[in-house]
Protein backbone atom coordinates (compact mmCIF):
# COMPACT_ATOMS: atom_id res chain seq x y z
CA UNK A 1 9.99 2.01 11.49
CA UNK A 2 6.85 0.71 11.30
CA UNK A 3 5.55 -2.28 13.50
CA UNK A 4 2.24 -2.59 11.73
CA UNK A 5 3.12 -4.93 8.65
CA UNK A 6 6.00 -7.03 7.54
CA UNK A 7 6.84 -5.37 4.73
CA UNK A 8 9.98 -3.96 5.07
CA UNK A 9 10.96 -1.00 2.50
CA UNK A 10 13.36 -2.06 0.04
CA UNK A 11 14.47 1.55 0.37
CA UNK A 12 16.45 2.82 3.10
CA UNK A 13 15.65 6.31 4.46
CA UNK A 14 16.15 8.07 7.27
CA UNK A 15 15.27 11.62 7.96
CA UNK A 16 15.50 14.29 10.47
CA UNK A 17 13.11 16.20 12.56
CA UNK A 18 12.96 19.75 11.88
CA UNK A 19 15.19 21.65 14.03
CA UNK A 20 15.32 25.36 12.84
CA UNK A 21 13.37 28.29 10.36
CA UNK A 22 13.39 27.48 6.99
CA UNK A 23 11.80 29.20 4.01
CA UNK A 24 10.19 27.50 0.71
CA UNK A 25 7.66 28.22 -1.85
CA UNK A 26 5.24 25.23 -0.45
CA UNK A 27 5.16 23.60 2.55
CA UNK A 28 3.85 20.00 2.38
CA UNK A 29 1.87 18.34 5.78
CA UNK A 30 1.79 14.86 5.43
CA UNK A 31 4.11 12.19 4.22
CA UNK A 32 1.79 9.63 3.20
CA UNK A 33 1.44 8.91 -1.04
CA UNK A 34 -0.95 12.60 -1.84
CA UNK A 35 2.09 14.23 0.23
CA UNK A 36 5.15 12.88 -1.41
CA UNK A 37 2.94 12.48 -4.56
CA UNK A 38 2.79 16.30 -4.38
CA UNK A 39 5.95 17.13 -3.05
CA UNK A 40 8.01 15.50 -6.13
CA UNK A 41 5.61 17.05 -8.82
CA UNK A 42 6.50 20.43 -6.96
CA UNK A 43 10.06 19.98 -6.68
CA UNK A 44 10.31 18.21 -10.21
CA UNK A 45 8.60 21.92 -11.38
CA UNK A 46 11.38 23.80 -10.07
CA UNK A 47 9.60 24.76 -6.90
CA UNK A 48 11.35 24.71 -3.36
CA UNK A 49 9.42 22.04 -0.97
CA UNK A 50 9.65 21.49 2.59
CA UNK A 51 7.26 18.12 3.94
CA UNK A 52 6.64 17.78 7.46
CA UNK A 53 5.57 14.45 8.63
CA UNK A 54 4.39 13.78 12.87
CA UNK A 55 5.90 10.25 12.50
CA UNK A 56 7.29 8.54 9.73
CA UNK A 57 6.98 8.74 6.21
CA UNK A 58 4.30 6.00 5.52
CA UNK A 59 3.26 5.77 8.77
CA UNK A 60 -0.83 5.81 7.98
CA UNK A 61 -2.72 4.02 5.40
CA UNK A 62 0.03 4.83 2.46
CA UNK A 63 2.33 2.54 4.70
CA UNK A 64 -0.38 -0.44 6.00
CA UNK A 65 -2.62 -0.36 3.22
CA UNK A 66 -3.25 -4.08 1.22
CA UNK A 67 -0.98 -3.18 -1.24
CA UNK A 68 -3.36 -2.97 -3.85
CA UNK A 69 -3.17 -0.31 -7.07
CA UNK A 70 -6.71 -0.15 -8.25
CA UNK A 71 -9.10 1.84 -11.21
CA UNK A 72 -11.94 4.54 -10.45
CA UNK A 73 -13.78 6.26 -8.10
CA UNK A 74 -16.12 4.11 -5.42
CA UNK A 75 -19.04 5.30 -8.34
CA UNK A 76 -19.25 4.53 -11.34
CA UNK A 77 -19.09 6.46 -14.58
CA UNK A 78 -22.65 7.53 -15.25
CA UNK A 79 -22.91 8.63 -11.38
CA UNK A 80 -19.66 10.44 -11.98
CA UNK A 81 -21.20 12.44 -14.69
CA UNK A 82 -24.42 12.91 -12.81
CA UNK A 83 -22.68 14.54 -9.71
CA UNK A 84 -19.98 16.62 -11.68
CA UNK A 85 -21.07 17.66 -14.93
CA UNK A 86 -19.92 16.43 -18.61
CA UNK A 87 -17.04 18.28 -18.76
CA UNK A 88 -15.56 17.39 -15.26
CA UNK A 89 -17.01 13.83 -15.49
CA UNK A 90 -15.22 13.17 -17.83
CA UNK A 91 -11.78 14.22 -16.82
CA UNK A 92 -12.28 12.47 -13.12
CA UNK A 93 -13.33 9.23 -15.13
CA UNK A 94 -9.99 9.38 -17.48
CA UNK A 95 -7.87 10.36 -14.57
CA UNK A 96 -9.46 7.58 -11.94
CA UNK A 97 -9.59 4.38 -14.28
CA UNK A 98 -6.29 5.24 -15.63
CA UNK A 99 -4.76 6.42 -12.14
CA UNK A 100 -3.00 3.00 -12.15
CA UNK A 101 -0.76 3.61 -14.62
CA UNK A 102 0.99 7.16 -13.61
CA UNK A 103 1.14 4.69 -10.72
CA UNK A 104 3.60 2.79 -12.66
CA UNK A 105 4.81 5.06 -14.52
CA UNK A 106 6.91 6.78 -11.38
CA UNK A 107 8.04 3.08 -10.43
CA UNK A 108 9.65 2.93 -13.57
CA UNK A 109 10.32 6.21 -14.21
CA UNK A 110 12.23 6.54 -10.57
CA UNK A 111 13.47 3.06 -10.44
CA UNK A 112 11.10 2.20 -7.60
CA UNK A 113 11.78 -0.86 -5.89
CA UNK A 114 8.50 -1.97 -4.56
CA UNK A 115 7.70 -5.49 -5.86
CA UNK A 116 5.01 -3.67 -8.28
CA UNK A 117 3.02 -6.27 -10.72
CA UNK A 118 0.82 -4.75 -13.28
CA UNK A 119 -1.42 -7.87 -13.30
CA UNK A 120 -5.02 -6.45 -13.07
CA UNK A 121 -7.50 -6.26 -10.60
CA UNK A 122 -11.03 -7.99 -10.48
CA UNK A 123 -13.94 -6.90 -8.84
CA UNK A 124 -15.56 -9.95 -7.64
CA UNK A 125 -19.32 -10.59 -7.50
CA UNK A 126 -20.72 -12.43 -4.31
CA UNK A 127 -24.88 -12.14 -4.81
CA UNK A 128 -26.61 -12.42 -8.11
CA UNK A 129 -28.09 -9.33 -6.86
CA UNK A 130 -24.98 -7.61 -7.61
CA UNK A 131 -24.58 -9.29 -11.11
CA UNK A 132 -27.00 -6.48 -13.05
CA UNK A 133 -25.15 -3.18 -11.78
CA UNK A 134 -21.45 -4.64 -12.24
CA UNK A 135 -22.71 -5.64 -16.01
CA UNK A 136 -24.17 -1.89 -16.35
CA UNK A 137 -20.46 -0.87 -15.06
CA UNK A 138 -18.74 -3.08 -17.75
CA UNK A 139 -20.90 -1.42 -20.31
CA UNK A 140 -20.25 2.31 -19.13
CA UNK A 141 -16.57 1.33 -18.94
CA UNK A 142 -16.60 -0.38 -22.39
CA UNK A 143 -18.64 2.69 -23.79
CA UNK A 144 -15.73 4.87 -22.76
CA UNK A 145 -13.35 2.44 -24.51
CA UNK A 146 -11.88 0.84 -21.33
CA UNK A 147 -10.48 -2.53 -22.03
CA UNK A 148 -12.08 -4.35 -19.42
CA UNK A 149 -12.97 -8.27 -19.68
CA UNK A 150 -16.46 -9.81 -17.88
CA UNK A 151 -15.88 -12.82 -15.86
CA UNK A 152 -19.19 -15.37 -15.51
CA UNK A 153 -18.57 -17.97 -13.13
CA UNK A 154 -16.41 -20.79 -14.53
CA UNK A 155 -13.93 -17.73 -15.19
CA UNK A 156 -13.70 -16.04 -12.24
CA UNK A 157 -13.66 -19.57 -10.72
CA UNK A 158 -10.73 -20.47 -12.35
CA UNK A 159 -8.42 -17.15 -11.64
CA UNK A 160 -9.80 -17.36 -8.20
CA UNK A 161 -9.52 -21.19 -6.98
CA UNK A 162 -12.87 -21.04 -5.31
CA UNK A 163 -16.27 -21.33 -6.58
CA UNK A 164 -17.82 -18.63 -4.00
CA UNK A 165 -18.25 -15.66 -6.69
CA UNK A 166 -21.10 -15.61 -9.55
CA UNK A 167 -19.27 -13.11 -11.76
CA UNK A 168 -16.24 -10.84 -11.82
CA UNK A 169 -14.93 -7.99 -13.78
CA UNK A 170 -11.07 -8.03 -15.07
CA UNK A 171 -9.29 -4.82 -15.64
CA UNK A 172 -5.73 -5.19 -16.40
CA UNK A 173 -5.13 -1.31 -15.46
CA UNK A 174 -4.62 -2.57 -11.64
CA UNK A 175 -2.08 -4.05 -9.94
CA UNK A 176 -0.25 -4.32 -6.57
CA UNK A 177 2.98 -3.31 -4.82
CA UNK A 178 4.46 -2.99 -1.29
CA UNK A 179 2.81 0.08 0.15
CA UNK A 180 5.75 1.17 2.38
CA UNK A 181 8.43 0.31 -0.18
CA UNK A 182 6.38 2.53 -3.13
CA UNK A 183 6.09 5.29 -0.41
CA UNK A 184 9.04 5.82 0.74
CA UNK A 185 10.26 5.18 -2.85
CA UNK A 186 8.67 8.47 -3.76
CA UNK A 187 9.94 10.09 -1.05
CA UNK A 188 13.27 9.41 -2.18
CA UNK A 189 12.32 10.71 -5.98
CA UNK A 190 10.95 14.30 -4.47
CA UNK A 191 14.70 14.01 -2.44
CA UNK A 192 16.44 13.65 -5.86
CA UNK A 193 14.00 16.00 -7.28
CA UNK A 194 15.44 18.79 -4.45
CA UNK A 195 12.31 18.42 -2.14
CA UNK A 196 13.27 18.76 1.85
CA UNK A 197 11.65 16.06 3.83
CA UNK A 198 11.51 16.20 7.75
CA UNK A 199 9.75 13.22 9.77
CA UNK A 200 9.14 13.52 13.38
CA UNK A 201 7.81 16.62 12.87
CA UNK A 202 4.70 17.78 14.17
CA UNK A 203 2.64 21.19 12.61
CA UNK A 204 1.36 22.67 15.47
CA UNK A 205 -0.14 25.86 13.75
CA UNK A 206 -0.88 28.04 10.76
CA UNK A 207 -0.64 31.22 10.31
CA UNK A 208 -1.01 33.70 7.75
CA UNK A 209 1.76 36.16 7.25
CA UNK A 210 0.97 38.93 4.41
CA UNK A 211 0.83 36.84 1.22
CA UNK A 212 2.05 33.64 2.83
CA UNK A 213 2.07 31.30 5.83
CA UNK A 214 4.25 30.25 8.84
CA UNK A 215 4.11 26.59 10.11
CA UNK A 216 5.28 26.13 13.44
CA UNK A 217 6.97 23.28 15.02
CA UNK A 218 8.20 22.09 18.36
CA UNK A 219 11.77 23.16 17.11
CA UNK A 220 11.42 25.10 13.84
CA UNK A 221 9.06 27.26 11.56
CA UNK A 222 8.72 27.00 8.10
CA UNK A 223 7.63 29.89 6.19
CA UNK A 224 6.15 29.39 2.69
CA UNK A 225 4.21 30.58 0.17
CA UNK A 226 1.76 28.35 0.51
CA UNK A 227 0.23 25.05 2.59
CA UNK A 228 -0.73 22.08 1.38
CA UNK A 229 -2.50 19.62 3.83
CA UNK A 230 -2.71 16.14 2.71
CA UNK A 231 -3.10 14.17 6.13
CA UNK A 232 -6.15 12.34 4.97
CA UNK A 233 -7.05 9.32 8.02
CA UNK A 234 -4.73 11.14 9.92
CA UNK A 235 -6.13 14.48 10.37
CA UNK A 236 -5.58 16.19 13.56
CA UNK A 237 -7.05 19.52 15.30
CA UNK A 238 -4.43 21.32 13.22
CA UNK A 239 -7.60 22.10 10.70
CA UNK A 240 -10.28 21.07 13.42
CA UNK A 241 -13.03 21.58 10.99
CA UNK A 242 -11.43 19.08 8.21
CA UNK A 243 -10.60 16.66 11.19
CA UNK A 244 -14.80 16.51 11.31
CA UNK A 245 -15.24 16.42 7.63
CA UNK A 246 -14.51 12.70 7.17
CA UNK A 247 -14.75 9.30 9.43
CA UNK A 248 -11.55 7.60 9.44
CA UNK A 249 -12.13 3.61 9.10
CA UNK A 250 -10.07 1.28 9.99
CA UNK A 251 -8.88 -1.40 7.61
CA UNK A 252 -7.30 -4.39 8.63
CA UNK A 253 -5.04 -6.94 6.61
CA UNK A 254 -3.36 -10.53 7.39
CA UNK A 255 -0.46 -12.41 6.25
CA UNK A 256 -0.27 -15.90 5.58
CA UNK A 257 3.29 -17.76 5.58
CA UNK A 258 4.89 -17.81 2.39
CA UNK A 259 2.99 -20.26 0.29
CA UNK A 260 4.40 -23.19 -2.04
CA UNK A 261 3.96 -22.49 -5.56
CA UNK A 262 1.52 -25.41 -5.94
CA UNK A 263 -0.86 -24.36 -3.35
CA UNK A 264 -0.05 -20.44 -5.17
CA UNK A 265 -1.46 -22.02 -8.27
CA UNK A 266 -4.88 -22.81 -6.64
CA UNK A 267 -5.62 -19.53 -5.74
CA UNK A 268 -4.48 -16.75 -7.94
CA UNK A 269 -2.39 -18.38 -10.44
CA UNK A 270 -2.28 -15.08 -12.70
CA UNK A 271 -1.45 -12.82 -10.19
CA UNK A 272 -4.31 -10.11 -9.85
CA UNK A 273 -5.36 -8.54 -7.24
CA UNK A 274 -9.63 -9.28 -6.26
CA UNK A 275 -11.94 -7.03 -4.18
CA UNK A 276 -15.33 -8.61 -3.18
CA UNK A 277 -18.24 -6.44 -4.20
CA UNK A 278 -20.54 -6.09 -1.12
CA UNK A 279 -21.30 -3.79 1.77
CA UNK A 280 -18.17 -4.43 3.58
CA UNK A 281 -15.36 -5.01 1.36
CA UNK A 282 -12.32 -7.77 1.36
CA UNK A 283 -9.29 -7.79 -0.63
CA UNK A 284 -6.99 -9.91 -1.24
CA UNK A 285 -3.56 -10.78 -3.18
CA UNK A 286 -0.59 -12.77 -3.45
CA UNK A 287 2.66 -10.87 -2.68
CA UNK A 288 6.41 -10.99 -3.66
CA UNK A 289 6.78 -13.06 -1.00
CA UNK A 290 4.13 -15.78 -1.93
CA UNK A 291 2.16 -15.08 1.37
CA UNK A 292 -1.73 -14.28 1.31
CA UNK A 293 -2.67 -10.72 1.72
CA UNK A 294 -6.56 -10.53 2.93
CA UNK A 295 -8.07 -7.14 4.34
CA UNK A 296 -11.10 -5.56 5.05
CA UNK A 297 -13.08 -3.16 7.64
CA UNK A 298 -11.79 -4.08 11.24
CA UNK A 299 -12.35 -2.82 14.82
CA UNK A 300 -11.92 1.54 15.22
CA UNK A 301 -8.74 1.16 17.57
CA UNK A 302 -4.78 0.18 16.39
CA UNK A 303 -4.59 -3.72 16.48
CA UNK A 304 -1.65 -6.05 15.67
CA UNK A 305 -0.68 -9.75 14.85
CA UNK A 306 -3.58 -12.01 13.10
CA UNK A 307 -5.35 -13.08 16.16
CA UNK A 308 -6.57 -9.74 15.78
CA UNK A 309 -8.50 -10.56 12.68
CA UNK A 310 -10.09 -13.63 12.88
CA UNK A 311 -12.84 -12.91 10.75
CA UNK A 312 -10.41 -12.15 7.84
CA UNK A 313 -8.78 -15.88 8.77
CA UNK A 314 -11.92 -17.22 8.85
CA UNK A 315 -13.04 -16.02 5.25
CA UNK A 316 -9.91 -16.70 4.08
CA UNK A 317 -10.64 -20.51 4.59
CA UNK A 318 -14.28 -20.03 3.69
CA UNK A 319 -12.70 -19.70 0.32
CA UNK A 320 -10.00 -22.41 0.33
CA UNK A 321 -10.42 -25.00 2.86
CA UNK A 322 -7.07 -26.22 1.71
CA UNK A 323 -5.57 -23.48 3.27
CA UNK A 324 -6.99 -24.41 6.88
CA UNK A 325 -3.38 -25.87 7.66
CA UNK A 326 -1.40 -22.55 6.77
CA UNK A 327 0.05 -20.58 9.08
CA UNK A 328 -1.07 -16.88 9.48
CA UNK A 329 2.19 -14.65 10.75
CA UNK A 330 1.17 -10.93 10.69
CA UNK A 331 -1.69 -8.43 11.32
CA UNK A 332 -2.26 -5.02 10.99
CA UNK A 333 -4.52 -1.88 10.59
CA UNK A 334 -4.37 1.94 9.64
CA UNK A 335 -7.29 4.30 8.91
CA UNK A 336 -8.34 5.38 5.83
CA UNK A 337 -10.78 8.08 5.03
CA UNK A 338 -14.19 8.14 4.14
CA UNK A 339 -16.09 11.02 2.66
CA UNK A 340 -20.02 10.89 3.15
CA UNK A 341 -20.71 11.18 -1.15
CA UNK A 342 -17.70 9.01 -1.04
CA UNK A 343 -15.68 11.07 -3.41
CA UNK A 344 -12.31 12.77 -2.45
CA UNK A 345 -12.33 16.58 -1.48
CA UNK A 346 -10.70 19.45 -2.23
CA UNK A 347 -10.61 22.34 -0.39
CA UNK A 348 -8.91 26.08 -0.39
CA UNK A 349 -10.85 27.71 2.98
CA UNK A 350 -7.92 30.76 2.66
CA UNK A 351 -5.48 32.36 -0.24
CA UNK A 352 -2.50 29.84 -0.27
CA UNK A 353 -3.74 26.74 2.17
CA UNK A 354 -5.09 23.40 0.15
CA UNK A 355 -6.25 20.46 1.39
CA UNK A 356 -7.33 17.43 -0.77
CA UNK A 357 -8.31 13.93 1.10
CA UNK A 358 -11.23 10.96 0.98
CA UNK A 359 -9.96 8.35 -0.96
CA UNK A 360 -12.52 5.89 0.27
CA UNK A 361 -10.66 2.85 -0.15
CA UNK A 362 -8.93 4.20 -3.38
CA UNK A 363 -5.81 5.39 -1.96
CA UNK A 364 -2.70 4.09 -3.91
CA UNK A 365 -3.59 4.91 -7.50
CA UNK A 366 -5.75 8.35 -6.47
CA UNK A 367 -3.36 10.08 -3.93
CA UNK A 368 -0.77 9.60 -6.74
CA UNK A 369 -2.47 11.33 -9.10
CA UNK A 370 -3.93 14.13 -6.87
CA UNK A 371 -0.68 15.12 -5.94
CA UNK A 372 0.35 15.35 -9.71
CA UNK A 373 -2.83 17.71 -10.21
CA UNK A 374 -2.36 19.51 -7.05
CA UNK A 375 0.95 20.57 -8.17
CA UNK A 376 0.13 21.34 -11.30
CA UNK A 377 -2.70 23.87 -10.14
CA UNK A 378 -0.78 25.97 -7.70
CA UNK A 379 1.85 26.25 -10.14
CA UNK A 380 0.85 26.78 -13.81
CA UNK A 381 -3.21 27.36 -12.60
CA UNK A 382 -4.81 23.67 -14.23
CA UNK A 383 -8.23 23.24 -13.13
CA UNK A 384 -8.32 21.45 -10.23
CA UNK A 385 -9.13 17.36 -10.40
CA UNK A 386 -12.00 17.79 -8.06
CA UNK A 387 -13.94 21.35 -7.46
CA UNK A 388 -12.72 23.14 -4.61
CA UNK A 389 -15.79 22.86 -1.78
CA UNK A 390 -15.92 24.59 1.72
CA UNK A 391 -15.33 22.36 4.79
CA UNK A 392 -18.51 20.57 6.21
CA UNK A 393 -18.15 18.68 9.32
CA UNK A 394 -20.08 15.94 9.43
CA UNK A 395 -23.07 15.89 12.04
CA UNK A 396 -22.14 13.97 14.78
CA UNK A 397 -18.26 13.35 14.23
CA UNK A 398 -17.40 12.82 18.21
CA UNK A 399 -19.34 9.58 17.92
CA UNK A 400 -17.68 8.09 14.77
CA UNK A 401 -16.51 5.01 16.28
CA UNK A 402 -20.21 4.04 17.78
CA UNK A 403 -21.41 4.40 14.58
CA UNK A 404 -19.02 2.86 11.99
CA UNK A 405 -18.70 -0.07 14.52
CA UNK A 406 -22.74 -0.27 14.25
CA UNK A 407 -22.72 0.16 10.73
CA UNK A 408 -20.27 -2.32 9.96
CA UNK A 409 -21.91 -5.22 12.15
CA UNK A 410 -25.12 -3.92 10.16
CA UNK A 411 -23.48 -4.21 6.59
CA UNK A 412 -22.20 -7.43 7.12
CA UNK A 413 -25.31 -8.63 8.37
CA UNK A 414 -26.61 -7.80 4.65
CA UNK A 415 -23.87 -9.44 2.95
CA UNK A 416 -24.46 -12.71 4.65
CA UNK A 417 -27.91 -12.88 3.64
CA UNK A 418 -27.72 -11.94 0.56
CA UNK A 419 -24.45 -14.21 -0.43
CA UNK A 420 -25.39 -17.90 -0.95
CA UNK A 421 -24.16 -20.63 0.94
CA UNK A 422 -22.01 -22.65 -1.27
């Protein structure tokens, strides 16, 4: 179970480490949402699926994220196009601003109890100097035939309860849900769908046997056709080369008490979900529960409780001094991963082993959907969502956590002066 957030699933599951050889046409690594994402496409397909997870299903970012279900890629359309092509473009900008609804679409479709609201999410403006490219986005977006609504000031004011934004966009594609719930939720769909899911189970190895692989364990092998890694934050020296291809940050959220409905209404009455545009980006949300939900970048190291993110506290009351009085009752972090063109990856170094992570703060509504295209291109042969690419490790890896903790003081540095005093 995990300690990290109070958001217990509304799902119970409990699984068993692997204990013996076992054979399938896939074998899964990772039980986070691109894992059980993938392994209930597979299984719904008729394919046989063994997971393996080193702790519990949820246990990384899938299971501590903010809770958030949110449209597109970190770049915007235009960029999109620049970087892939027309023809790819395209399909990555269809299949990232509408990720959030196959999102909902498996909550419904798999009766998914996971307090999931469909409300929208805003992007939130906090510098005039970020006013011109979030217009430029509305227009790409509205050129494309999103339905997406620009917020000026008085607007975003009034679905916010604070005055500390100068424009916003709406898009009523995002939502939110409880991370842990939705995960394990899907991990009991690929269950019903016939999938075999095993938690406490560490890969220790890969090998290639003939035309497939074995996966060995402390207490079992699996042997299967083919291996899909999809460990993301989590990456370990099981593919030491992908371990060095991204910099896991850590993300941090707080929980306030449960709120009263009046003080609910100052804040966000309508039930969206905001992320601040800026170098360093917080999120927040109200959940089932009526308690605040505020995140953002936090120290490189597993931290607990809210004293352990003050400077999330303090901005939350920087935006509602009304709130000073409320209680703050949980804390948490899990890593996420970052890609440096900060678009996900996809990989196939060898015949039969994937690998697709880098969500870049885009987790929920894009691991869903890359497992649904993942499965769909080892088994009928669709064009993968992203090209394949080899493995680059990124120059200088071992010193990640000097440098993100450097880069994030620096960022936020930037924000402040460019974000007005109100």
């Amino acid at each position: 179970m995990l300690k990290t957030t109070y958001e217990q699933p509304m799902t119970s599951l409990t699984l068993a480490a692997l204990t013996e050889d076992v054979t399938a046409d896939f074998c899964v690594i990772g039980g986070g949402i691109t894992g059980l994402s993938t392994a209930l496409h597979l299984a719904k397909s008729g394919h046989s699926v063994v997971l393996l997870e080193a702790e519990t299903l949820g246990f990384g970012a899938s299971g501590r994220n903010g809770g958030q279900v949110n449209p597109g890629l970190k770049t915007p359309p235009d960029d999109i196009v620049r970087y892939f092509g027309a023809e790819r473009g395209a399909q990555l900008i269809s299949a990232s601003w509408n990720a959030p609804n196959r999102v909902f679409e498996l909550i419904k479709e798999y009766n998914i109890a996971c307090d999931a609201v469909q409300g929208g999410t805003i992007r939130a403006a906090t510098a005039k100097c970020q006013i011109p490219p979030l217009d430029d986005l509305c227009s790409q977006l509205k050129h494309e035939n999103h339905l997406v609504e620009w917020l000026d000031a008085k607007a975003i004011a009034s679905r916010t309860g604070c005055d500390y934004y100068v424009s916003g966009l709406l898009d009523p594609r995002g939502g939110q849900l409880n991370p842990l719930a939705y995960t394990r939720g899907l991990a009991q769909a690929a269950q019903a769908e016939g999938a075999r899911l095993f938690e406490q189970t560490v890969a220790q190895k890969l090998v290639q046997q003939g035309a497939g692989w074995e996966v060995t364990t402390a207490h079992g092998r699996v042997h299967a056709g083919a291996v899909i890694v999809t460990t993301n934050g989590y990456t370990t020296g099981l593919m030491p080369r992908l371990k060095r291809s991204i910099v896991p940050l850590y993300s941090g959220i707080v929980a306030s008490q449960p709120l009263t409905d009046d003080l609910i209404k100052t804040i966000l009455p309508q039930r969206e979900v905001v992320y601040e545009l800026g170098e360093v980006t917080t999120y927040y949300r109200i959940d089932a529960q009526k308690r605040l939900l505020i995140g953002g970048r936090s120290q490189s190291r597993e931290a607990f409780g809210p004293q352990s993110f003050k400077f999330l506290i303090r901005h939350a009351k920087t935006l509602w001094p009304h709130l000073s009085g409320a209680a703050w009752t949980h804390g948490w972090n899990g890593q996420l991963a970052m890609t440096m063109d900060h678009y996900p990856h996809w990989h196939n170094p060898q015949p039969g082993l994937y690998a697709a992570l880098g969500y870049n703060g885009r987790g929920v509504a894009m691991a869903t959907v890359t497992g649904q295209a993942l499965s769909e291109h080892v088994t009928q042969g669709a064009p993968p969502l992203f090209p394949f690419t080899g493995i680059n490790p990124i120059l200088g890896h071992p010193f990640w956590k000097i440098g993100v903790s450097g880069a994030i003081l620096f960022k936020r540095l930037q924000d402040k002066m460019v974000t007005p005093k109100k």
